[in-house]
PDB file of N, CA and C in Angstrom:
ATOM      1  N   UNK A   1     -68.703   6.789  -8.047  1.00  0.00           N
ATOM      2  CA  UNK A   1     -67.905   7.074  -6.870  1.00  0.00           C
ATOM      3  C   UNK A   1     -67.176   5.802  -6.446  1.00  0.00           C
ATOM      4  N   UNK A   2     -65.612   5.939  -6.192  1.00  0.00           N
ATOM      5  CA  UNK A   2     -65.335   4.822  -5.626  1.00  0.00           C
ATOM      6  C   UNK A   2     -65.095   4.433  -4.189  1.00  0.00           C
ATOM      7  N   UNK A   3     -65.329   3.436  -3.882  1.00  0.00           N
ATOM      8  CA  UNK A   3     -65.673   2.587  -2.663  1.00  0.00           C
ATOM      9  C   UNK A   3     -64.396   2.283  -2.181  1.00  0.00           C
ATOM     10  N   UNK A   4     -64.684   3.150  -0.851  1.00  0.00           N
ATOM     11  CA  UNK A   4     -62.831   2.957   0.165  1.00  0.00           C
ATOM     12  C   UNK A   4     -63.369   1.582   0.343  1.00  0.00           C
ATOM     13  N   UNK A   5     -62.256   0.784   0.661  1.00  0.00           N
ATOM     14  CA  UNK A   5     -61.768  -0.504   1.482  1.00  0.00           C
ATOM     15  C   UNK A   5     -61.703  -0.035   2.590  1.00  0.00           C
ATOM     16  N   UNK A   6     -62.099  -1.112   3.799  1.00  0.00           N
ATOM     17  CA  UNK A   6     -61.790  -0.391   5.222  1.00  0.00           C
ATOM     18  C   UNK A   6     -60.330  -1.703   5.186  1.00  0.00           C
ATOM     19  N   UNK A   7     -59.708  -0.870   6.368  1.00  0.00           N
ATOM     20  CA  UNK A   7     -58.257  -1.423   6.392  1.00  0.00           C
ATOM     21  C   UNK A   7     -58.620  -2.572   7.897  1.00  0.00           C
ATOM     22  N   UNK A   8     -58.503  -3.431   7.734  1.00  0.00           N
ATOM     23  CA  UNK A   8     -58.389  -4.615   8.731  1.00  0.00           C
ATOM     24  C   UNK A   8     -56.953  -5.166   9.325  1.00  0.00           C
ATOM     25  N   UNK A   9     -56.752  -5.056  10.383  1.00  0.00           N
ATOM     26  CA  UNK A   9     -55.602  -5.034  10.949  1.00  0.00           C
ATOM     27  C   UNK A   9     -55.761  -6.497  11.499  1.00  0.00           C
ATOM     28  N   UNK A  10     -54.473  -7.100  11.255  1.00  0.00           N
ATOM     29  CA  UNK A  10     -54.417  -8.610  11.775  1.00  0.00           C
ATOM     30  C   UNK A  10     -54.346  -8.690  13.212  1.00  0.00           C
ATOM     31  N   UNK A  11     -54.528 -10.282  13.093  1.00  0.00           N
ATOM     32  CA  UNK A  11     -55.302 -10.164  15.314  1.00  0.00           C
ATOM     33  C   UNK A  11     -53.955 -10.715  15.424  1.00  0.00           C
ATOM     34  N   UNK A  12     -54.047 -10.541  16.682  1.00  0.00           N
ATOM     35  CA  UNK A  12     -53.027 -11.100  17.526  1.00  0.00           C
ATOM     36  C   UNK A  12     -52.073 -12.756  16.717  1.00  0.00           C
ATOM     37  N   UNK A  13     -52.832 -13.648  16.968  1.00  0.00           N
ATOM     38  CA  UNK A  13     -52.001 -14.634  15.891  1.00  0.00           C
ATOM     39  C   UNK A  13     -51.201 -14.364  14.862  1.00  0.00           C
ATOM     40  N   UNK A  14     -51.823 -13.955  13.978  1.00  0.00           N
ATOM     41  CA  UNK A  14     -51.552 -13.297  12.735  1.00  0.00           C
ATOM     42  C   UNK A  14     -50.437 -12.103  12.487  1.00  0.00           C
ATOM     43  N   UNK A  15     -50.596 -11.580  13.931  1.00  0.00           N
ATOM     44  CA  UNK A  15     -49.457 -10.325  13.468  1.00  0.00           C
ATOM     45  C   UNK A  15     -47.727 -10.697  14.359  1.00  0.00           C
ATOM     46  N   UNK A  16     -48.436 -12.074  15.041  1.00  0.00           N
ATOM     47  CA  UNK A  16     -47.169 -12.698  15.600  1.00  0.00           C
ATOM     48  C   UNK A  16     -46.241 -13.954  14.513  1.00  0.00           C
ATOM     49  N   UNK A  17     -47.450 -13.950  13.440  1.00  0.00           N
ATOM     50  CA  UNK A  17     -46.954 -14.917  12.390  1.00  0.00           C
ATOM     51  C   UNK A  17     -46.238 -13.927  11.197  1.00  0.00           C
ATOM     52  N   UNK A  18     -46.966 -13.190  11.237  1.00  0.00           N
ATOM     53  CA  UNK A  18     -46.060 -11.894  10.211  1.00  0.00           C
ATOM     54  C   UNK A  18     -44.493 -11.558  10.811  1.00  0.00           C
ATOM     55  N   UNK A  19     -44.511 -11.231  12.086  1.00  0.00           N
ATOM     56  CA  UNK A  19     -43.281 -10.781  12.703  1.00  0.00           C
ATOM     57  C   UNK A  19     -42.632 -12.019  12.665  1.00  0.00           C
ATOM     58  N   UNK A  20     -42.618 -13.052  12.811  1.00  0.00           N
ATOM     59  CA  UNK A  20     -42.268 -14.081  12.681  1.00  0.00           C
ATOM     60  C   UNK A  20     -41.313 -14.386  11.391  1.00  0.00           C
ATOM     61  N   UNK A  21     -42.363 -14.374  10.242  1.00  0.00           N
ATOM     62  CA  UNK A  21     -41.666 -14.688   8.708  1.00  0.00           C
ATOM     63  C   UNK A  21     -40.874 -13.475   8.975  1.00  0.00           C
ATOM     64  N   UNK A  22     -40.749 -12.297   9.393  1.00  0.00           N
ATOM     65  CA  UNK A  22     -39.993 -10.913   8.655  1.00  0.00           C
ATOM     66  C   UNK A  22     -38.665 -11.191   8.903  1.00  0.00           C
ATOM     67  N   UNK A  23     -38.756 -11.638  10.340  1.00  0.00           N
ATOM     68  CA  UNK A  23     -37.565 -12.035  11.318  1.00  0.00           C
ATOM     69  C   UNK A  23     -36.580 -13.331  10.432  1.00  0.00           C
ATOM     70  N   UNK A  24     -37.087 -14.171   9.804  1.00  0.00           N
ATOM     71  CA  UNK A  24     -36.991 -14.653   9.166  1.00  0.00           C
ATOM     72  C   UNK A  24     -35.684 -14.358   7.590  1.00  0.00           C
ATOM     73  N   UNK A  25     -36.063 -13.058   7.577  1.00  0.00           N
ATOM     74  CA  UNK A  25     -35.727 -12.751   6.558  1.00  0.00           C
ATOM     75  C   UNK A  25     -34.492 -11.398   6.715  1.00  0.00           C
ATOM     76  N   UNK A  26     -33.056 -11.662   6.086  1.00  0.00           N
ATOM     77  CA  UNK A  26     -31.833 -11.067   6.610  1.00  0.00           C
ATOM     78  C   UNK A  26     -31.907  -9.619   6.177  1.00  0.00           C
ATOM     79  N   UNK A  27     -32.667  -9.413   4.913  1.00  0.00           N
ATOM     80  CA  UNK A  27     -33.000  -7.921   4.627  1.00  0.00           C
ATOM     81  C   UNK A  27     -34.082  -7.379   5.543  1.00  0.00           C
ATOM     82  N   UNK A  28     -34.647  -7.962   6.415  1.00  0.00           N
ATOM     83  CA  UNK A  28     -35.897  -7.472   6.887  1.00  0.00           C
ATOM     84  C   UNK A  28     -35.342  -7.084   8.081  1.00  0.00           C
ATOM     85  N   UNK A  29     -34.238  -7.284   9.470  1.00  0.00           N
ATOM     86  CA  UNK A  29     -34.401  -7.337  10.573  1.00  0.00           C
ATOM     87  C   UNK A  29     -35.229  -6.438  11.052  1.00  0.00           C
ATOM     88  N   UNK A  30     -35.135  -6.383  12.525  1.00  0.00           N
ATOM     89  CA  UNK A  30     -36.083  -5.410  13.069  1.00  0.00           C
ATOM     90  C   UNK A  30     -34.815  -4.366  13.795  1.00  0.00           C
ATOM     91  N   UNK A  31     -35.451  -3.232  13.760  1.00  0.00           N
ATOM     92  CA  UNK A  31     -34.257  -2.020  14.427  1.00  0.00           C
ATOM     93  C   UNK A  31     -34.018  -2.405  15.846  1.00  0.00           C
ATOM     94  N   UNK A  32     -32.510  -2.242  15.840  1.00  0.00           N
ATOM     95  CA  UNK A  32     -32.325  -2.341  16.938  1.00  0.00           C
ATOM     96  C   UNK A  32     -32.813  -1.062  18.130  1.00  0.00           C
ATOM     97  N   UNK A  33     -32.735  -0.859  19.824  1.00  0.00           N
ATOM     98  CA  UNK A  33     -33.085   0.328  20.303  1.00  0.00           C
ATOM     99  C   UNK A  33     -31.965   1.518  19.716  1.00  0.00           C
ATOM    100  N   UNK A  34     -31.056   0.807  19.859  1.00  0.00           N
ATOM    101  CA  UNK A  34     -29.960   2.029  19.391  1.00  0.00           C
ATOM    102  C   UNK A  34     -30.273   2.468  18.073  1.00  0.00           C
ATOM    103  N   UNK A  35     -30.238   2.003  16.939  1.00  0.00           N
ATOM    104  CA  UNK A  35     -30.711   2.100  15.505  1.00  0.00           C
ATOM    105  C   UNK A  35     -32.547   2.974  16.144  1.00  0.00           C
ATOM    106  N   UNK A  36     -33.281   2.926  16.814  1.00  0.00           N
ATOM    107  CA  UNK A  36     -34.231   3.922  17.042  1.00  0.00           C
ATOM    108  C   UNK A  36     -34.221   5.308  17.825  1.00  0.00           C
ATOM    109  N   UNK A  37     -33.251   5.064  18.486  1.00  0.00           N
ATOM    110  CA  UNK A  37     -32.951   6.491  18.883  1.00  0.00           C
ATOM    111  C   UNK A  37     -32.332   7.255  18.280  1.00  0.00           C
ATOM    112  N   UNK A  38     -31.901   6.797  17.165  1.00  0.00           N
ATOM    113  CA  UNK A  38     -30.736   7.684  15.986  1.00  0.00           C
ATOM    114  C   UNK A  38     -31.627   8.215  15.104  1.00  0.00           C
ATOM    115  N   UNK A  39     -33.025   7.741  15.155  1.00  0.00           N
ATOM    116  CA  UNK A  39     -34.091   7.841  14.264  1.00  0.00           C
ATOM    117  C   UNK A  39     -34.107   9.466  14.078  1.00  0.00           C
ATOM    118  N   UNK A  40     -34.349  10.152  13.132  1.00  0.00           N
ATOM    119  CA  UNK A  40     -34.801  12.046  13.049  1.00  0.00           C
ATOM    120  C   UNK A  40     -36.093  11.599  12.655  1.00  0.00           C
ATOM    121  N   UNK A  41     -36.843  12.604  12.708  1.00  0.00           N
ATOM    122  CA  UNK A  41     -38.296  12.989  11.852  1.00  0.00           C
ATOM    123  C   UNK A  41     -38.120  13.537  10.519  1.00  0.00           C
ATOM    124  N   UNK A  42     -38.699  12.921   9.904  1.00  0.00           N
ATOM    125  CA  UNK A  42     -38.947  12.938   8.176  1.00  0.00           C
ATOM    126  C   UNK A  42     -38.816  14.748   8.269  1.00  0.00           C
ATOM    127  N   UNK A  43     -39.480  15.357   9.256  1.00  0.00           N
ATOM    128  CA  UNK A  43     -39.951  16.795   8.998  1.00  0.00           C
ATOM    129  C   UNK A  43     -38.635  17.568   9.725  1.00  0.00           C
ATOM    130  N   UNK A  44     -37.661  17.375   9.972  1.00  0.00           N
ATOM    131  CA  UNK A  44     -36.474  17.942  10.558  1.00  0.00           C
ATOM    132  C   UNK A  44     -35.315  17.706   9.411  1.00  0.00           C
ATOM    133  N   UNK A  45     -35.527  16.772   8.730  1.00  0.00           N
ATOM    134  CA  UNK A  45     -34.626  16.782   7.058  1.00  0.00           C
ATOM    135  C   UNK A  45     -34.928  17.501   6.043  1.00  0.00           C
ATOM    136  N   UNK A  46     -36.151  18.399   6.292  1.00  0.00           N
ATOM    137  CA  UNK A  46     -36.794  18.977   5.003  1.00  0.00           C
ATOM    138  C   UNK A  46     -36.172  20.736   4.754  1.00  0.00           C
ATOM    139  N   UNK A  47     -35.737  20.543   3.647  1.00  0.00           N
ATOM    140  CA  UNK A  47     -35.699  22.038   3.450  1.00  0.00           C
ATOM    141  C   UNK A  47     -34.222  22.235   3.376  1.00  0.00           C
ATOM    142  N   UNK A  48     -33.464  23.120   3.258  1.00  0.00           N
ATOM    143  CA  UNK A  48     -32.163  23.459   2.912  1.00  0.00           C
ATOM    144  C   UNK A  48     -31.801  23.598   4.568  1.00  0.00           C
ATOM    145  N   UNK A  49     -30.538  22.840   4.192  1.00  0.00           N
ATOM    146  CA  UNK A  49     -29.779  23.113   6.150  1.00  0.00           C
ATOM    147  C   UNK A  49     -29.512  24.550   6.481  1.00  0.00           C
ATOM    148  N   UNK A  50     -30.028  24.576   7.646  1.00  0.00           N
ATOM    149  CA  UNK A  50     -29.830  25.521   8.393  1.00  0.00           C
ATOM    150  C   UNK A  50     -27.965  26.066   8.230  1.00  0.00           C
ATOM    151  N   UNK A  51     -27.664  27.704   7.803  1.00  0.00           N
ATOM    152  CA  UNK A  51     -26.634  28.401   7.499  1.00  0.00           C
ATOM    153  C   UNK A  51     -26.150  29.208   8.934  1.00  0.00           C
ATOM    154  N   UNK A  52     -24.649  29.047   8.873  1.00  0.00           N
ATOM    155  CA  UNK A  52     -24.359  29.665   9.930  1.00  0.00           C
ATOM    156  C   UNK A  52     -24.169  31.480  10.052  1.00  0.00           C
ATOM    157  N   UNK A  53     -24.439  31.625   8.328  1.00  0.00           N
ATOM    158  CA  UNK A  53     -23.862  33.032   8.031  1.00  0.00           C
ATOM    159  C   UNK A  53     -25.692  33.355   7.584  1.00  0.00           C
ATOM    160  N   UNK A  54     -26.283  33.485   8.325  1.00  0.00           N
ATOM    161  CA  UNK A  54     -27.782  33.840   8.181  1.00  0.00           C
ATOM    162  C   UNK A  54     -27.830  34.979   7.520  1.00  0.00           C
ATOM    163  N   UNK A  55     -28.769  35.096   6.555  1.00  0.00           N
ATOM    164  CA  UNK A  55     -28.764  36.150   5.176  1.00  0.00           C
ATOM    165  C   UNK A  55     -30.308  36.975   5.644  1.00  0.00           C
ATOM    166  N   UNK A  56     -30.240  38.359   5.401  1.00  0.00           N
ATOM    167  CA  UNK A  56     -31.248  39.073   5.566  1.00  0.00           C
ATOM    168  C   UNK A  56     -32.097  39.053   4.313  1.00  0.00           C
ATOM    169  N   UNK A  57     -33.831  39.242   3.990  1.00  0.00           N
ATOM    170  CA  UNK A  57     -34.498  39.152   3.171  1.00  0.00           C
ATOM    171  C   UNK A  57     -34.663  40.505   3.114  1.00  0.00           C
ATOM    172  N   UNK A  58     -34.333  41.346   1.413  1.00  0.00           N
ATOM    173  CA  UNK A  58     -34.673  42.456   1.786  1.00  0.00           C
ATOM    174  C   UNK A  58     -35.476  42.960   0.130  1.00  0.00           C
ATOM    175  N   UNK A  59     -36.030  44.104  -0.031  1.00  0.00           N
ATOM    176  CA  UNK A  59     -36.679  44.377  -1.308  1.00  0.00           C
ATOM    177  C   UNK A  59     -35.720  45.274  -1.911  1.00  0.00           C
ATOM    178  N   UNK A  60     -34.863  44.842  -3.411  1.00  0.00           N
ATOM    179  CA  UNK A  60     -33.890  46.225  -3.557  1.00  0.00           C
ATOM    180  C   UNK A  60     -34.098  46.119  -5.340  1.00  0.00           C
ATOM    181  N   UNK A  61     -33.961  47.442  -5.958  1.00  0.00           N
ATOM    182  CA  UNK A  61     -34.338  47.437  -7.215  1.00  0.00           C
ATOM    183  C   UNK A  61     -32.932  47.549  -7.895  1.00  0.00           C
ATOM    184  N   UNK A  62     -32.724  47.372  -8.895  1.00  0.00           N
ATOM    185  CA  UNK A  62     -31.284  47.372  -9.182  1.00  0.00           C
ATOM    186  C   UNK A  62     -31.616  47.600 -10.700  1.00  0.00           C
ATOM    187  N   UNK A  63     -30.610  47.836 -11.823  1.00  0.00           N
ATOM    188  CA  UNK A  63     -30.722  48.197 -13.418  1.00  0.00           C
ATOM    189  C   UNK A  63     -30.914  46.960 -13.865  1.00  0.00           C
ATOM    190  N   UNK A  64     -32.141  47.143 -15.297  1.00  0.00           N
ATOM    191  CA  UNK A  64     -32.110  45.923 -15.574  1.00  0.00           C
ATOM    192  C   UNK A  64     -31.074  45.318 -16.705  1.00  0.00           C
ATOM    193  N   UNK A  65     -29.774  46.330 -16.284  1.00  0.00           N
ATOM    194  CA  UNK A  65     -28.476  45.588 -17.227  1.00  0.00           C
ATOM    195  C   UNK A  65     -27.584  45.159 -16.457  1.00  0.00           C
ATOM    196  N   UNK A  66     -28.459  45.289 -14.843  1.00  0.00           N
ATOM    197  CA  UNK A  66     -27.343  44.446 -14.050  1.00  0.00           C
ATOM    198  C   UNK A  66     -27.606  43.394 -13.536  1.00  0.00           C
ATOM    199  N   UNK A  67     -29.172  43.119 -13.818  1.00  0.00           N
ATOM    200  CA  UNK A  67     -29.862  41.863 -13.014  1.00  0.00           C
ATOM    201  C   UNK A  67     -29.484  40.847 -14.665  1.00  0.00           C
ATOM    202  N   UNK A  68     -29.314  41.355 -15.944  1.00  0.00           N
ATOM    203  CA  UNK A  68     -29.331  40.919 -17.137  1.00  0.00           C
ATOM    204  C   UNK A  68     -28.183  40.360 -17.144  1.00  0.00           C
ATOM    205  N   UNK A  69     -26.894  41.081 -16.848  1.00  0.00           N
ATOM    206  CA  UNK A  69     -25.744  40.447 -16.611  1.00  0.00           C
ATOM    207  C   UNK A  69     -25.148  39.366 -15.910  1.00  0.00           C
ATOM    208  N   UNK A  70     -25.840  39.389 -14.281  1.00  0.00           N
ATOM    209  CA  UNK A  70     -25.918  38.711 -13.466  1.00  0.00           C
ATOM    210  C   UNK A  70     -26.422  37.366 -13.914  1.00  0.00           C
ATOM    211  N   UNK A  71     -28.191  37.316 -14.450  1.00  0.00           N
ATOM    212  CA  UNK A  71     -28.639  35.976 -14.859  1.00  0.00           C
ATOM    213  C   UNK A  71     -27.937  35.447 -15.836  1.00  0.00           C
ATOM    214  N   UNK A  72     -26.882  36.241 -16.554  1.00  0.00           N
ATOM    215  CA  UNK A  72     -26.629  35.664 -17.733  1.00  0.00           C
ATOM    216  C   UNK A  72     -25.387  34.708 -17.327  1.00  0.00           C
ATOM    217  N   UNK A  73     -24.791  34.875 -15.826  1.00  0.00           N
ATOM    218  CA  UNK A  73     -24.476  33.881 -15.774  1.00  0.00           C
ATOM    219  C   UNK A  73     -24.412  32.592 -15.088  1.00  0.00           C
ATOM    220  N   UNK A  74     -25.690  32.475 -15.399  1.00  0.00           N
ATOM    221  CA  UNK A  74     -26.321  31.356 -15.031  1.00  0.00           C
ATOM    222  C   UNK A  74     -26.704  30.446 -13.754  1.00  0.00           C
ATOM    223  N   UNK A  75     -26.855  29.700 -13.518  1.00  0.00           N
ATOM    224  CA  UNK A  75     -27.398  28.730 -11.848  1.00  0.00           C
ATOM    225  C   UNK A  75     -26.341  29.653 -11.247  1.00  0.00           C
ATOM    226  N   UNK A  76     -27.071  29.924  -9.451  1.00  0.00           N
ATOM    227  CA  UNK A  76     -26.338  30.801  -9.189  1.00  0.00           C
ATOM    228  C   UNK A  76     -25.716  32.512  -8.735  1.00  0.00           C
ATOM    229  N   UNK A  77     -26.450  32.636  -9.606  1.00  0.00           N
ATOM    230  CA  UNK A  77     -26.011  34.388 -10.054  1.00  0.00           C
ATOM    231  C   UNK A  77     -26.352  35.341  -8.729  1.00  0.00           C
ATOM    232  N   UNK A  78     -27.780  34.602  -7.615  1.00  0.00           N
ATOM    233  CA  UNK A  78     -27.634  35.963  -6.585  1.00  0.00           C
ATOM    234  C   UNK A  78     -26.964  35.622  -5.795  1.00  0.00           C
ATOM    235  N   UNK A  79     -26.100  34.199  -5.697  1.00  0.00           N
ATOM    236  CA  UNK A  79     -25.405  34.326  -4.852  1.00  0.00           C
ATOM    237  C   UNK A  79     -23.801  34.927  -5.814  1.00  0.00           C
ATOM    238  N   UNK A  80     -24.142  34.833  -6.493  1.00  0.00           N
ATOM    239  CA  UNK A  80     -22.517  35.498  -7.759  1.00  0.00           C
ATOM    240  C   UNK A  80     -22.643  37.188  -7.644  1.00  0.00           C
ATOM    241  N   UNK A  81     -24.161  37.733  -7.049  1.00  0.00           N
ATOM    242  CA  UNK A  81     -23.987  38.743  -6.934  1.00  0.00           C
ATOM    243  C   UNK A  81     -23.653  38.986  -5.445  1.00  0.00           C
ATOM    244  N   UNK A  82     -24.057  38.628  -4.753  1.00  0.00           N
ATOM    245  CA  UNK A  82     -23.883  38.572  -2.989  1.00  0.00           C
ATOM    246  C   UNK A  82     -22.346  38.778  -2.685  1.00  0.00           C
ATOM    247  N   UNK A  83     -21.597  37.770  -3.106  1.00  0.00           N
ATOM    248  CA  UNK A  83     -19.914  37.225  -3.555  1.00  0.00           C
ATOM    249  C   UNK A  83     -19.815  39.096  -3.955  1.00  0.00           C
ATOM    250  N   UNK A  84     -19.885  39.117  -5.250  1.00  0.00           N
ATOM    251  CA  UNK A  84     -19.496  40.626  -5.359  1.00  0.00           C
ATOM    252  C   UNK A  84     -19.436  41.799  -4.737  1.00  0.00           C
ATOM    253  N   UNK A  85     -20.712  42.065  -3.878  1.00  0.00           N
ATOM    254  CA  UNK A  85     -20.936  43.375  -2.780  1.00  0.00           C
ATOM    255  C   UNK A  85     -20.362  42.738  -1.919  1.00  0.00           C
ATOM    256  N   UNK A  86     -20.548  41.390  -1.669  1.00  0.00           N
ATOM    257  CA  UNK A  86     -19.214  41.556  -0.020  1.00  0.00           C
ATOM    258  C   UNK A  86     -17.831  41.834  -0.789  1.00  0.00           C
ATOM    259  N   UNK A  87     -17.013  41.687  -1.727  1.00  0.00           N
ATOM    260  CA  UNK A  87     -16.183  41.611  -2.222  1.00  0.00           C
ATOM    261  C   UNK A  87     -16.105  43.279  -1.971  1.00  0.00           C
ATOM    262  N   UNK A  88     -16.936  44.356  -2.680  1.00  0.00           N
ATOM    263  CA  UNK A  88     -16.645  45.426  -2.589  1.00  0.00           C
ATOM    264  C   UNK A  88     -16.926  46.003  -1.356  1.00  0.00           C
ATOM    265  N   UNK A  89     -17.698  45.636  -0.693  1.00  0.00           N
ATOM    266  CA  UNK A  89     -17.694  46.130   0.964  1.00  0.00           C
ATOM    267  C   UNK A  89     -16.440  45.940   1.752  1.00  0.00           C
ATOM    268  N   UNK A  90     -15.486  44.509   1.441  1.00  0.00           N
ATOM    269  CA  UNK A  90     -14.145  44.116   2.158  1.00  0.00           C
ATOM    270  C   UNK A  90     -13.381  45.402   1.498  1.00  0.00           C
ATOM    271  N   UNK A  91     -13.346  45.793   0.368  1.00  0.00           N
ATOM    272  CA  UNK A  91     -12.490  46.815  -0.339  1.00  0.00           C
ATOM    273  C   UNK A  91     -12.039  48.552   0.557  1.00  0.00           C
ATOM    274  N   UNK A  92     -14.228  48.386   0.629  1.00  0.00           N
ATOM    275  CA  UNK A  92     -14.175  49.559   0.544  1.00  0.00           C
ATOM    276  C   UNK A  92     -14.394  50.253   1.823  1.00  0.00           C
ATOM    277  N   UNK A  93     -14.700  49.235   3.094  1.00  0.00           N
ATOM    278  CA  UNK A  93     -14.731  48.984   4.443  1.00  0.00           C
ATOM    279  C   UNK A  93     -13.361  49.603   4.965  1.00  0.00           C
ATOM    280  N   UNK A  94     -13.536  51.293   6.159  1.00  0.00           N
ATOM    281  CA  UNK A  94     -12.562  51.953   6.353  1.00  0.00           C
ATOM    282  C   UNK A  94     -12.399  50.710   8.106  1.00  0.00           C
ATOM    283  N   UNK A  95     -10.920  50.570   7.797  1.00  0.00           N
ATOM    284  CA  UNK A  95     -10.223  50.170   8.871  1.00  0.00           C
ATOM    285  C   UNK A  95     -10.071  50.863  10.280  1.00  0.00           C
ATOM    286  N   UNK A  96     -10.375  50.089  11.123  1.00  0.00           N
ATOM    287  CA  UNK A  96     -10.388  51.064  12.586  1.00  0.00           C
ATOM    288  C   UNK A  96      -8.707  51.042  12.949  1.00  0.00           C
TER     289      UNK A  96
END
């Protein structure tokens, strides 16, 4: 079994001598307040951005010479199929 290290945090001297050298150093500065309020959370960048044309999740079975066609062309394809039914809905959509 291996043996955690406990983590020891420098005292007061020590962590004023660290800040010290960092300051020191032109790649290192320290953030400014403005540069911290611009800050996001790691967990508010995650995931695909939020869409303004919000898409419904739905269960639909379709031929498998049309899902065959579709993948065949390649990265893509449900939204290459999506593109298509709105395409034929604009067509076929009676005008008021």
């Amino acid at each position: 079994m291996m043996k955690r290290s406990k983590v020891q945090m420098p005292s007061a001297q020590e962590d004023r001598a660290i800040t010290a050298a960092a300051k020191l150093d032109p790649d290192a500065q320290p953030l400014t307040g403005q540069q911290l309020k611009a800050m996001v959370p790691m967990k508010a960048l995650r995931g695909r951005p939020r869409s303004e044309n919000k898409k419904r999740l739905v269960s639909v079975r379709y031929s498998p010479e049309v899902i065959d066609y579709f993948k065949s062309t390649g990265d893509g394809w449900q939204s290459l199929m999506d593109t298509v039914l709105r395409q034929y809905v604009a067509r076929h959509s009676r005008s008021a």
